[in-house]
N, C-alpha and C. Protein backbone atom coordinates (compact mmCIF):
# COMPACT_ATOMS: atom_id res chain seq x y z
N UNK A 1 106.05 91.70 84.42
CA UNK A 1 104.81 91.26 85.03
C UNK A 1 104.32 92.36 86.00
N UNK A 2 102.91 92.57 85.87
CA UNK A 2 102.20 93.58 87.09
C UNK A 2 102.00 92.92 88.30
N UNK A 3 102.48 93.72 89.21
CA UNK A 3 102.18 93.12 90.60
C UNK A 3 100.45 93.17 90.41
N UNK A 4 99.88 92.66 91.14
CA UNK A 4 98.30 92.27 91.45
C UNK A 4 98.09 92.15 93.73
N UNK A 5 97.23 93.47 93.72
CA UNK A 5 96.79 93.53 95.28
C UNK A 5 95.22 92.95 94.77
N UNK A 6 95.00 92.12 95.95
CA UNK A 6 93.58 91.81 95.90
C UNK A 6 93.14 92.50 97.24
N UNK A 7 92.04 93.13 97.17
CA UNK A 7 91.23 92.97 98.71
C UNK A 7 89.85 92.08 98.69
N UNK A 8 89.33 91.69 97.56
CA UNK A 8 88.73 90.67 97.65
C UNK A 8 88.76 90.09 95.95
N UNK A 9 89.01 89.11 95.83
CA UNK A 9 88.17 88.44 94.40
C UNK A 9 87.26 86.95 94.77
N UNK A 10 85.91 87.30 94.47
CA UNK A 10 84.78 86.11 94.76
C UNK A 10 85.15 85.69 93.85
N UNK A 11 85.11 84.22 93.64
CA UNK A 11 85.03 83.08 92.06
C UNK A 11 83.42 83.38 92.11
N UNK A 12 83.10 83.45 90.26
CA UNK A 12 82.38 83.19 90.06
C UNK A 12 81.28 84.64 90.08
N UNK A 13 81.79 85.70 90.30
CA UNK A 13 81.39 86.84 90.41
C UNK A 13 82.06 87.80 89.11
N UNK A 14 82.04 88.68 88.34
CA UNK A 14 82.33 89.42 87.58
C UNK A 14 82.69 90.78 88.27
N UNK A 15 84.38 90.55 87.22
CA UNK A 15 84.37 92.28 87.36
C UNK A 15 85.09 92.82 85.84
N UNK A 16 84.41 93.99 86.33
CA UNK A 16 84.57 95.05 84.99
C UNK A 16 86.09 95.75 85.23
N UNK A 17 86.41 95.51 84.03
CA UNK A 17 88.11 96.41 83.83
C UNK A 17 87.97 98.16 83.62
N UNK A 18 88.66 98.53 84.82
CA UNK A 18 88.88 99.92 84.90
C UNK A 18 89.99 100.45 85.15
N UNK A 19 90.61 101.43 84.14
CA UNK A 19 91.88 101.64 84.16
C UNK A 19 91.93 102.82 84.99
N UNK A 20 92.91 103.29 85.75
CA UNK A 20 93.37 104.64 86.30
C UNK A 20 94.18 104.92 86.44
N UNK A 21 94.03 106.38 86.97
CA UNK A 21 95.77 106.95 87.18
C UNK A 21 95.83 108.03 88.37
N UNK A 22 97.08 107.57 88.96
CA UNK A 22 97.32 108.23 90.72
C UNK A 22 98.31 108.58 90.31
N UNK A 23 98.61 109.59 91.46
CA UNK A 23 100.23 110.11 91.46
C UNK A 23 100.33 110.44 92.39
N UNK A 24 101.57 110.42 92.70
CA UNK A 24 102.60 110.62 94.10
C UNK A 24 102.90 112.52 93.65
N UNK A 25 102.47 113.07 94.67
CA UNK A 25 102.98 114.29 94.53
C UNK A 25 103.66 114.46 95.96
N UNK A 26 105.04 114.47 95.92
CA UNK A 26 106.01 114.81 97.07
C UNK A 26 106.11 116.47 96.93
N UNK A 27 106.25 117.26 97.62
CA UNK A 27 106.31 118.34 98.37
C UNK A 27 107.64 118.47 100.00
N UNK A 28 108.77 118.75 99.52
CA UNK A 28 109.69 118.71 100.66
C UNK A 28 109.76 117.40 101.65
N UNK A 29 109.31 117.32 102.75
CA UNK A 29 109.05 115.60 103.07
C UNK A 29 107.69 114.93 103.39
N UNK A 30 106.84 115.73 102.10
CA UNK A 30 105.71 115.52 102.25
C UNK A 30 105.21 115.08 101.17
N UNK A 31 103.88 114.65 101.20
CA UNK A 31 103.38 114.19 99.31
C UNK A 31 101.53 114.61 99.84
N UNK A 32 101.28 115.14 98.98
CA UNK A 32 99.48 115.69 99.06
C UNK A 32 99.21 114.19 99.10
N UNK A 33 98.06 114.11 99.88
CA UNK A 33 96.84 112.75 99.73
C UNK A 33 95.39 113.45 99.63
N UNK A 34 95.01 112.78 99.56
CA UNK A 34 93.44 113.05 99.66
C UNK A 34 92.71 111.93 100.56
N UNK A 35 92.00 112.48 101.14
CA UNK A 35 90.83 111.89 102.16
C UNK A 35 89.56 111.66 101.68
N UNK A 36 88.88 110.19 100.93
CA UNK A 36 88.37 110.42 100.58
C UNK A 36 86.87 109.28 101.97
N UNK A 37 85.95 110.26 102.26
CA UNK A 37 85.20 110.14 103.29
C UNK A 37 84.36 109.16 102.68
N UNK A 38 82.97 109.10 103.03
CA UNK A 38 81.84 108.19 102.91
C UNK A 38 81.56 107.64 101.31
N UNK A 39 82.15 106.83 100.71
CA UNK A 39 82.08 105.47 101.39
C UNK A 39 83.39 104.79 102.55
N UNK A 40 84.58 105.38 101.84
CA UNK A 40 85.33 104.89 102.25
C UNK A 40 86.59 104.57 103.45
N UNK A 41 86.28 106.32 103.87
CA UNK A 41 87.01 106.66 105.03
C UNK A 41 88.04 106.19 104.93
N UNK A 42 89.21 106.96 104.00
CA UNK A 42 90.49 106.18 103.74
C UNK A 42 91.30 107.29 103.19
N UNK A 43 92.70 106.92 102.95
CA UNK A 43 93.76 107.64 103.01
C UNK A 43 93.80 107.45 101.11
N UNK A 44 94.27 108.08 100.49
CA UNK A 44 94.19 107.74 98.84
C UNK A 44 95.41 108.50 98.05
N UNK A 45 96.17 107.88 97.01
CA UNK A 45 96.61 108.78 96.22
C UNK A 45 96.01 109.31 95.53
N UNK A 46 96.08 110.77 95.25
CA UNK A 46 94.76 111.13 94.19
C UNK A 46 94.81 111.08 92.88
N UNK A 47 93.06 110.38 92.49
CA UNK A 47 93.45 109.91 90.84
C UNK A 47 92.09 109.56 90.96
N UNK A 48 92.15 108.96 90.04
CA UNK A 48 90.94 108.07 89.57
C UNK A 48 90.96 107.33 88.47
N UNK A 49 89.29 107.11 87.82
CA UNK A 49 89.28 106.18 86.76
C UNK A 49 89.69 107.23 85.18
N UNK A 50 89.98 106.41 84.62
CA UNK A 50 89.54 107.08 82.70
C UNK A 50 88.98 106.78 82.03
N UNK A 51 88.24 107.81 82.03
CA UNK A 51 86.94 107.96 81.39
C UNK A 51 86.97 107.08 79.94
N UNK A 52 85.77 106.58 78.80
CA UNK A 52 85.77 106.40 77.96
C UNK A 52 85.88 107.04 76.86
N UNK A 53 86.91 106.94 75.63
CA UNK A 53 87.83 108.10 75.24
C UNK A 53 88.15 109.33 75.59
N UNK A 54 88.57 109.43 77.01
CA UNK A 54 89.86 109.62 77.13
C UNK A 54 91.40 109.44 77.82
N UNK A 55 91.90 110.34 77.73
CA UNK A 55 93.29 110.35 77.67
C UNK A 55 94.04 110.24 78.49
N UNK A 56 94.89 109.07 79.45
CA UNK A 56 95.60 109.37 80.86
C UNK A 56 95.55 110.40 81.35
N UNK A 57 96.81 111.09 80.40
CA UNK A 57 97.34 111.91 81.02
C UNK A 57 96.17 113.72 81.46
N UNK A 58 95.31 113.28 80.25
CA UNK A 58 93.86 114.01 80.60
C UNK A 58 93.35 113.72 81.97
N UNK A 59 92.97 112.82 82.02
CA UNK A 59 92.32 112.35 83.36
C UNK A 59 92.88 112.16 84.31
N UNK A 60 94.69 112.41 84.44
CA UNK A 60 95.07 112.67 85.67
C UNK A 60 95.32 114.29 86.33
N UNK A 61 95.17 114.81 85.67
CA UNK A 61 94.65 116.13 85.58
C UNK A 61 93.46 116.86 86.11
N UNK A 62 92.63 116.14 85.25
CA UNK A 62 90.87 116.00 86.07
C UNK A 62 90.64 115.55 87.36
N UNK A 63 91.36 114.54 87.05
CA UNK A 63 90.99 114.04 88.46
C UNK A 63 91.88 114.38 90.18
N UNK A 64 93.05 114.97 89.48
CA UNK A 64 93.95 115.76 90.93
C UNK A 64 93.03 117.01 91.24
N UNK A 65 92.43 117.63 90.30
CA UNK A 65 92.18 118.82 90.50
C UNK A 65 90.72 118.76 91.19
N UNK A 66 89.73 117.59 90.83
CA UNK A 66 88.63 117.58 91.42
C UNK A 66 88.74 116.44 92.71
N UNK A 67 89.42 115.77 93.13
CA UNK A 67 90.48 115.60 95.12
C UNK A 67 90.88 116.24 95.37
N UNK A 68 91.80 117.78 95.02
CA UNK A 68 92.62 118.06 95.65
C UNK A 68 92.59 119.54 95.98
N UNK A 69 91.86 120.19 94.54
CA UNK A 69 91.88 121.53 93.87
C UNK A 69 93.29 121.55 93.73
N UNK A 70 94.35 121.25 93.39
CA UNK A 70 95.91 121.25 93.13
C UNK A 70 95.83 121.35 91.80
N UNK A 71 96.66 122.26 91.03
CA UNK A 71 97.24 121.90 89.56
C UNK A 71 98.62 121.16 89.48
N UNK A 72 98.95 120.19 88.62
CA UNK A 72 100.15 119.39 89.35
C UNK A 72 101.19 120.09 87.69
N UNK A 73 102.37 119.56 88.13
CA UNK A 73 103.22 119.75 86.59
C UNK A 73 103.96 118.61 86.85
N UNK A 74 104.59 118.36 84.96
CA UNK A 74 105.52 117.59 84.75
C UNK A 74 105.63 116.45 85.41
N UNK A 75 104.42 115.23 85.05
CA UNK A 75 104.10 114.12 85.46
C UNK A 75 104.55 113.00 84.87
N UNK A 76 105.16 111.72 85.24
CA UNK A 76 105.94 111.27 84.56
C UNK A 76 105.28 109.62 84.92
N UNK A 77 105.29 108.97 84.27
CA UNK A 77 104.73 107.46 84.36
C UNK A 77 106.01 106.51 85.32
N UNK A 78 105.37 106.12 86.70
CA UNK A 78 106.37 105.63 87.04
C UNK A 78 106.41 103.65 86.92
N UNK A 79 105.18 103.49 86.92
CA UNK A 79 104.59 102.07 87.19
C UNK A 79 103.27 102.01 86.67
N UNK A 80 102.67 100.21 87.22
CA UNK A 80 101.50 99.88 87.32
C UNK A 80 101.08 99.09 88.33
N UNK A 81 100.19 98.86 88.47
CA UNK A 81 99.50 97.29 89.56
C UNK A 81 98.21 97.04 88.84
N UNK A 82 97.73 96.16 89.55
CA UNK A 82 96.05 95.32 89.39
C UNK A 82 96.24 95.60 90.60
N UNK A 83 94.49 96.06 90.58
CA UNK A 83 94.04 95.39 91.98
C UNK A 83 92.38 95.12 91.85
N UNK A 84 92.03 94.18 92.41
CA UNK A 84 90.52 93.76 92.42
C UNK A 84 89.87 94.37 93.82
N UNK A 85 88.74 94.65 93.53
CA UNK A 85 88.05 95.82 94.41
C UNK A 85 86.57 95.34 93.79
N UNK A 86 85.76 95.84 95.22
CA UNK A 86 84.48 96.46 95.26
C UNK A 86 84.10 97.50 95.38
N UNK A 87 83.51 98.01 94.28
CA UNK A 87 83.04 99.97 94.91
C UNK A 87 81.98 100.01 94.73
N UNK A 88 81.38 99.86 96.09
CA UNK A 88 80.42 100.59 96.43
C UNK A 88 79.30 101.58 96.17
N UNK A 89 80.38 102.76 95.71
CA UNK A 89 79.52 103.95 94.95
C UNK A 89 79.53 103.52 93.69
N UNK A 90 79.52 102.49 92.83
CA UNK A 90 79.16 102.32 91.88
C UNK A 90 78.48 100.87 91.66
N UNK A 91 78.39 100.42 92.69
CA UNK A 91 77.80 98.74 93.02
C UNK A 91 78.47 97.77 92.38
N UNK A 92 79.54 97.65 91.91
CA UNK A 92 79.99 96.72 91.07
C UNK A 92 81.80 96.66 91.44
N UNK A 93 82.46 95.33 91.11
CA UNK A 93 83.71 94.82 91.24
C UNK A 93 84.45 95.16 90.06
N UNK A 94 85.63 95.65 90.30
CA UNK A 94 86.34 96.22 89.32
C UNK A 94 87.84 95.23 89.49
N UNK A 95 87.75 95.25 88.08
CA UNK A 95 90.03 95.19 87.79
C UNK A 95 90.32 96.42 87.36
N UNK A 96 90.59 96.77 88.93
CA UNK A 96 91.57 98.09 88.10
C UNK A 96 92.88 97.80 87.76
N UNK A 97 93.04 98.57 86.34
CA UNK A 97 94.86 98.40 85.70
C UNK A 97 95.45 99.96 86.71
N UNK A 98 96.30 100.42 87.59
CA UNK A 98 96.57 101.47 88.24
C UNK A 98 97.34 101.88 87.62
N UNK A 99 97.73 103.00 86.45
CA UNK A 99 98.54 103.73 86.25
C UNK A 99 99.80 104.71 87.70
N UNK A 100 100.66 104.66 88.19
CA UNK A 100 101.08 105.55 88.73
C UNK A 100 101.71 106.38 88.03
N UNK A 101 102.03 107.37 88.77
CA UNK A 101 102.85 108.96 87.99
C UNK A 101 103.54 109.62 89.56
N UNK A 102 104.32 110.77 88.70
CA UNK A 102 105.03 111.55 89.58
C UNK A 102 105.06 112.38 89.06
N UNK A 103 104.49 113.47 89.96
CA UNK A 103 104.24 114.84 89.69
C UNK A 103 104.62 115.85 90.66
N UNK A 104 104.73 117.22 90.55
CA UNK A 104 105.14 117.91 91.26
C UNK A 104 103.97 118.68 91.61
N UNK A 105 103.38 119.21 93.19
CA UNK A 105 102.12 119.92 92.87
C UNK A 105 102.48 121.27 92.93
N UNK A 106 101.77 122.04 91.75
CA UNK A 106 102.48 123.81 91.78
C UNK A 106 101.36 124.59 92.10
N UNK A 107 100.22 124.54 92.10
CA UNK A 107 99.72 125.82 92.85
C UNK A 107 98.30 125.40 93.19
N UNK A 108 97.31 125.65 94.64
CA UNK A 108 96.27 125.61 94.57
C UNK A 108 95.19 126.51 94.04
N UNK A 109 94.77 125.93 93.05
CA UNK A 109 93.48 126.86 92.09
C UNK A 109 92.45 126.66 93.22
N UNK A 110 91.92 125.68 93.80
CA UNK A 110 90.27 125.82 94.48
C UNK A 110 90.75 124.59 95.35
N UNK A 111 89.35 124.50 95.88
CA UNK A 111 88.94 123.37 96.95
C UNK A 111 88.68 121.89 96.47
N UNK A 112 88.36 120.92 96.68
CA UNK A 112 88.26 120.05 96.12
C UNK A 112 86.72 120.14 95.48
N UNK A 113 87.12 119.67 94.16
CA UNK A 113 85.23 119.49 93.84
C UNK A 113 84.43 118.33 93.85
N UNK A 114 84.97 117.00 94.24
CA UNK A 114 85.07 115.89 94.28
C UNK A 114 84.15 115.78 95.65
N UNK A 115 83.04 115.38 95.70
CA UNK A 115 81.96 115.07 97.40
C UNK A 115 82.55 114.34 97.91
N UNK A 116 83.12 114.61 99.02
CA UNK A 116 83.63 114.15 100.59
C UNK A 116 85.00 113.88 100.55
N UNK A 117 86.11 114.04 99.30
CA UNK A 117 87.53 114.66 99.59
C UNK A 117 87.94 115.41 100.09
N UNK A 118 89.05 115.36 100.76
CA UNK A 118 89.84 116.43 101.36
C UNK A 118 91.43 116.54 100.91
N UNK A 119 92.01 117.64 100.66
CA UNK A 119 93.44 117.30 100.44
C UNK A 119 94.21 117.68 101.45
N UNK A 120 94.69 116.45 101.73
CA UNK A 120 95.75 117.02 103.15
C UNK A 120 97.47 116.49 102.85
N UNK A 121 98.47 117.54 103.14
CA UNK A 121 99.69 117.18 102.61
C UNK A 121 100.45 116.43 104.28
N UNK A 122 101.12 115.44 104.13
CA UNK A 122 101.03 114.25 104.76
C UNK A 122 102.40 114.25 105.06
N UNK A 123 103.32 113.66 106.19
CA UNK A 123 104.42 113.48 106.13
C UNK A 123 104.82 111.87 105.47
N UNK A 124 105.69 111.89 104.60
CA UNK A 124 106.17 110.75 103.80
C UNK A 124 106.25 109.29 104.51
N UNK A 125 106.96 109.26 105.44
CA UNK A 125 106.98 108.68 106.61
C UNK A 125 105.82 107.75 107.43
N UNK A 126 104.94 108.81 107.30
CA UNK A 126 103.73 108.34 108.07
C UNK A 126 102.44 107.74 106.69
N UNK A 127 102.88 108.93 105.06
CA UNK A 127 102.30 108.57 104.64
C UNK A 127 101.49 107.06 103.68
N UNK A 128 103.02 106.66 103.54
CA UNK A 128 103.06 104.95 103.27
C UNK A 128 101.93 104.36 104.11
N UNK A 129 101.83 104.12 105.48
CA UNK A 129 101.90 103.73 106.51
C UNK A 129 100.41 103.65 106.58
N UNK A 130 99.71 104.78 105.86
CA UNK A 130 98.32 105.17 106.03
C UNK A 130 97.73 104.89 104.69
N UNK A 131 98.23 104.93 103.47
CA UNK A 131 97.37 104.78 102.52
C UNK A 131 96.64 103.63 102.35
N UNK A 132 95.46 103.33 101.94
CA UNK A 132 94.49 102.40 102.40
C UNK A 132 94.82 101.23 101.12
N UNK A 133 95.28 101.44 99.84
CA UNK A 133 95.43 100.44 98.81
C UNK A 133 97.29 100.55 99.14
N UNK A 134 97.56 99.14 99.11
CA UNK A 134 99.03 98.55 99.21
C UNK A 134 99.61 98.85 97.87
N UNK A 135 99.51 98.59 96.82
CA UNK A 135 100.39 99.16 95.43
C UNK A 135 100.51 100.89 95.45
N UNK A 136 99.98 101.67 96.12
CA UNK A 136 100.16 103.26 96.32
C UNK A 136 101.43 102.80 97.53
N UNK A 137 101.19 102.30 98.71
CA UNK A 137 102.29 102.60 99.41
C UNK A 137 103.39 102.13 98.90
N UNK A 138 103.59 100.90 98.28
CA UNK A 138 104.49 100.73 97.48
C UNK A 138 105.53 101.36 96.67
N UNK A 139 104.56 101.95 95.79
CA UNK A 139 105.32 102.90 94.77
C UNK A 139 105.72 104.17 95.54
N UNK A 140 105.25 104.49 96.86
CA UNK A 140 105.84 105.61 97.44
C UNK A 140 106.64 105.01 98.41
N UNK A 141 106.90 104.13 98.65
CA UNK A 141 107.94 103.25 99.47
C UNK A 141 109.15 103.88 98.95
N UNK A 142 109.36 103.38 97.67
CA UNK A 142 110.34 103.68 96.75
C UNK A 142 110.66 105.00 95.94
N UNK A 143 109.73 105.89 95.68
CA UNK A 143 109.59 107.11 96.01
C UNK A 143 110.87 107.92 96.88
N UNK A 144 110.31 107.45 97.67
CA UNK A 144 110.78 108.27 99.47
C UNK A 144 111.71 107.51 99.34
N UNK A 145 112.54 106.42 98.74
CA UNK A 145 113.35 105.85 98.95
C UNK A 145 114.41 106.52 97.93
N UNK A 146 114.30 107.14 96.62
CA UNK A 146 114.80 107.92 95.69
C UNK A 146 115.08 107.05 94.76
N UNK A 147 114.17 105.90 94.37
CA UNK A 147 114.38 104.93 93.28
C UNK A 147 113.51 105.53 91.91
N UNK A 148 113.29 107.19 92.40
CA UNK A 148 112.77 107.56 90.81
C UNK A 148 112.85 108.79 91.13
């Protein structure tokens, strides 16, 4: 069974299913996050949605590199969650299915290309503590805990 975080579900309101994929990139006792600013002013694993045909492991790729400018390697599927959400920048309520992964990050190519990200590498510790969706701190709970 998938765990399920809600931060809101209205009855009687629709939401559209959107799948994605985040990853935990640890770095010594650290793991990259991304900052992602207006709308949300929040702490994030970086990832996103996937696109329509295509490919996870495509689009977790795409999408580290345009949060983070990071190229990551050897990413490995660790989990999933639900979580029900409103976004804003797209006006509409989503089920996201959350792919997680674990990756290692190996070299910065560029800056983020992603409007109003930032990548900042985080202490482990503190980083749980701060990420703004509960199924990311989770899976890095355990992470940092060496359950993968």
């Amino acid at each position: 069974m998938i765990k399920t975080y809600a931060t809101e579900i209205e009855r009687g309101k629709k939401y559209f299913y959107r799948p994605g994929v985040y990853v935990i990139l640890p770095f010594e006792n650290q793991v990259l996050l991304t900052f992602q600013a207006d709308p949300h002013n929040e702490f994030q694993l970086p990832g996103g949605g996937v696109d329509a045909g295509e490919q996870p492991i495509t689009a977790l790729y795409r999408e580290v590199i345009e949060e983070t400018g990071w190229v990551i390697g050897r990413p490995r599927k660790i989990g999933a969650f639900r979580r029900f959400v409103y976004m804003p920048e797209y006006k509409m309520r989503a089920e996201k299915l959350c792919h997680i992964y674990l990756a290692k990050p190996i070299f910065k190519k560029c800056e983020p290309t992603e409007p109003d990200h930032t990548a900042i590498f985080v202490d482990i510790d503190v980083a749980y503590q701060i990420l703004a969706v509960d199924g990311d701190a989770y899976f890095l709970k355990k992470v940092a805990a060496g359950q993968y």
